[in-house]
Protein backbone atom coordinates (compact mmCIF):
# COMPACT_ATOMS: atom_id res chain seq x y z
CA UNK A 1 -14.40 29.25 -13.86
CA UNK A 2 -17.25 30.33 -16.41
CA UNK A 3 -18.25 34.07 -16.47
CA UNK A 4 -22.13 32.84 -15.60
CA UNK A 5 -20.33 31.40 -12.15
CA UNK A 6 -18.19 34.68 -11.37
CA UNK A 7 -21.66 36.95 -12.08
CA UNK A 8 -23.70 34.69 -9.65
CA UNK A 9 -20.42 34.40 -7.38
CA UNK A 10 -18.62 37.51 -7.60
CA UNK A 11 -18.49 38.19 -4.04
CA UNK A 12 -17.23 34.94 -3.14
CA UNK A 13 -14.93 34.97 -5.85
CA UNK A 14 -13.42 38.14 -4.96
CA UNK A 15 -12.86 36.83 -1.44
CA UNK A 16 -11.07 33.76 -2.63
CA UNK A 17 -8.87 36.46 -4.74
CA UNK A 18 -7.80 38.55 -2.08
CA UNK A 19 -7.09 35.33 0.33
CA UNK A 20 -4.80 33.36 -2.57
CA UNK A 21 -3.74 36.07 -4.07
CA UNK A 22 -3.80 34.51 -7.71
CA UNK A 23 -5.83 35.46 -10.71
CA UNK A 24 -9.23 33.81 -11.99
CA UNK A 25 -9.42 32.63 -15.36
CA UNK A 26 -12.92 32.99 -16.61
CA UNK A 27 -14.38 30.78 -19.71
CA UNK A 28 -16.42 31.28 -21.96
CA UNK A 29 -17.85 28.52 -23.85
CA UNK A 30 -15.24 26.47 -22.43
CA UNK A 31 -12.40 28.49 -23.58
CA UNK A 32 -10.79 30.71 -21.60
CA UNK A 33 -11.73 34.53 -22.21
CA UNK A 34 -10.88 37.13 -19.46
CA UNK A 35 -8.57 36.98 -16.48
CA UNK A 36 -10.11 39.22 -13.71
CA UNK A 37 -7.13 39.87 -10.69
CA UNK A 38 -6.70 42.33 -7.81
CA UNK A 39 -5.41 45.09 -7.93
CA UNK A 40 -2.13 44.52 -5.93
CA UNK A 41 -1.95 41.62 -7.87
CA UNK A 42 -2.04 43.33 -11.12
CA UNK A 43 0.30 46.33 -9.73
CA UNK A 44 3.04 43.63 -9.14
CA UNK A 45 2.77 42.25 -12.85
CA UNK A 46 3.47 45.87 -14.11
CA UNK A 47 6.67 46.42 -11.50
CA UNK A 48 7.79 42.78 -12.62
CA UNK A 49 7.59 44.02 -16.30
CA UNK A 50 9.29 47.04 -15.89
CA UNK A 51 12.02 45.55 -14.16
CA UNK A 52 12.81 42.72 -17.04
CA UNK A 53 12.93 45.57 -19.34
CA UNK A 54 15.44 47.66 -17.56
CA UNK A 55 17.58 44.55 -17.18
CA UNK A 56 16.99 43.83 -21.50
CA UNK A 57 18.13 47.35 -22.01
CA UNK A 58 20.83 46.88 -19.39
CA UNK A 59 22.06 43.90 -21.28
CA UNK A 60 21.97 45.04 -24.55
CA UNK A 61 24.04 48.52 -23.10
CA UNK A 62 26.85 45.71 -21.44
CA UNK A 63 26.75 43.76 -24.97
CA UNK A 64 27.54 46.90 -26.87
CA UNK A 65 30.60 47.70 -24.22
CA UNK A 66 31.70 44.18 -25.07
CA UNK A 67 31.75 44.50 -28.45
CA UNK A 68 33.36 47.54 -28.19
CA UNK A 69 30.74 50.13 -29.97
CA UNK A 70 30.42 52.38 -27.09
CA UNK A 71 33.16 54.68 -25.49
CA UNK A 72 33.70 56.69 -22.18
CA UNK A 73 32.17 59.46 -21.66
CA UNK A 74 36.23 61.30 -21.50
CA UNK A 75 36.69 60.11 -25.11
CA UNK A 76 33.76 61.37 -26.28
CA UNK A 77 33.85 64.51 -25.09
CA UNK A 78 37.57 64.62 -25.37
CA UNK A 79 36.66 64.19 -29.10
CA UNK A 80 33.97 66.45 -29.47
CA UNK A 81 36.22 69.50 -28.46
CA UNK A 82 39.03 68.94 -30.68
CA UNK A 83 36.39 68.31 -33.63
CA UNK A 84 34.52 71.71 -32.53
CA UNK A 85 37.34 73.53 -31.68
CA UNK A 86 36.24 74.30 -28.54
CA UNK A 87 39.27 75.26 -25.73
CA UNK A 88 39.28 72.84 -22.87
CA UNK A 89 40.36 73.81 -19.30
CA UNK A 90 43.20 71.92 -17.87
């Protein structure tokens, strides 16, 4: 849709928004230029993002298990005390 359409339309396109839900791709020239969305809309491409990267920094965390560069959290700290002398409790 050109921008000159959406300014002499904007109520109608804003309607047609909330109805379908989907974004409008204004042109300019022919070429698109701006992508005008509700709010919701928008709100659910930002949760959506979020989410795939948790689940990229998930994955790399599992890769690193596999390849065995991470250790328990016992270990560690098992490790720390002995290398800072510091008495544990048993």
């Amino acid at each position: 849709m050109s921008l000159s359409t959406f300014k002499r339309d904007t109520n109608k396109v804003m309607r047609q928004m909330k109805k379908t839900k989907e974004p409008v791709v204004l042109t300019i020239n022919g070429k698109a230029a701006v992508v005008v969305q509700d709010a919701e809309g928008y709100q659910s491409l930002l949760d959506l993002k979020e989410r795939s990267e948790t689940i990229a920094v998930l994955r790399q965390r599992l890769a690193s298990l596999d390849g065995k560069k991470g250790r328990t959290a016992d270990e560690f700290f098992t490790e720390f005390f002995a290398r800072n002398k510091i008495p544990t409790e048993d």
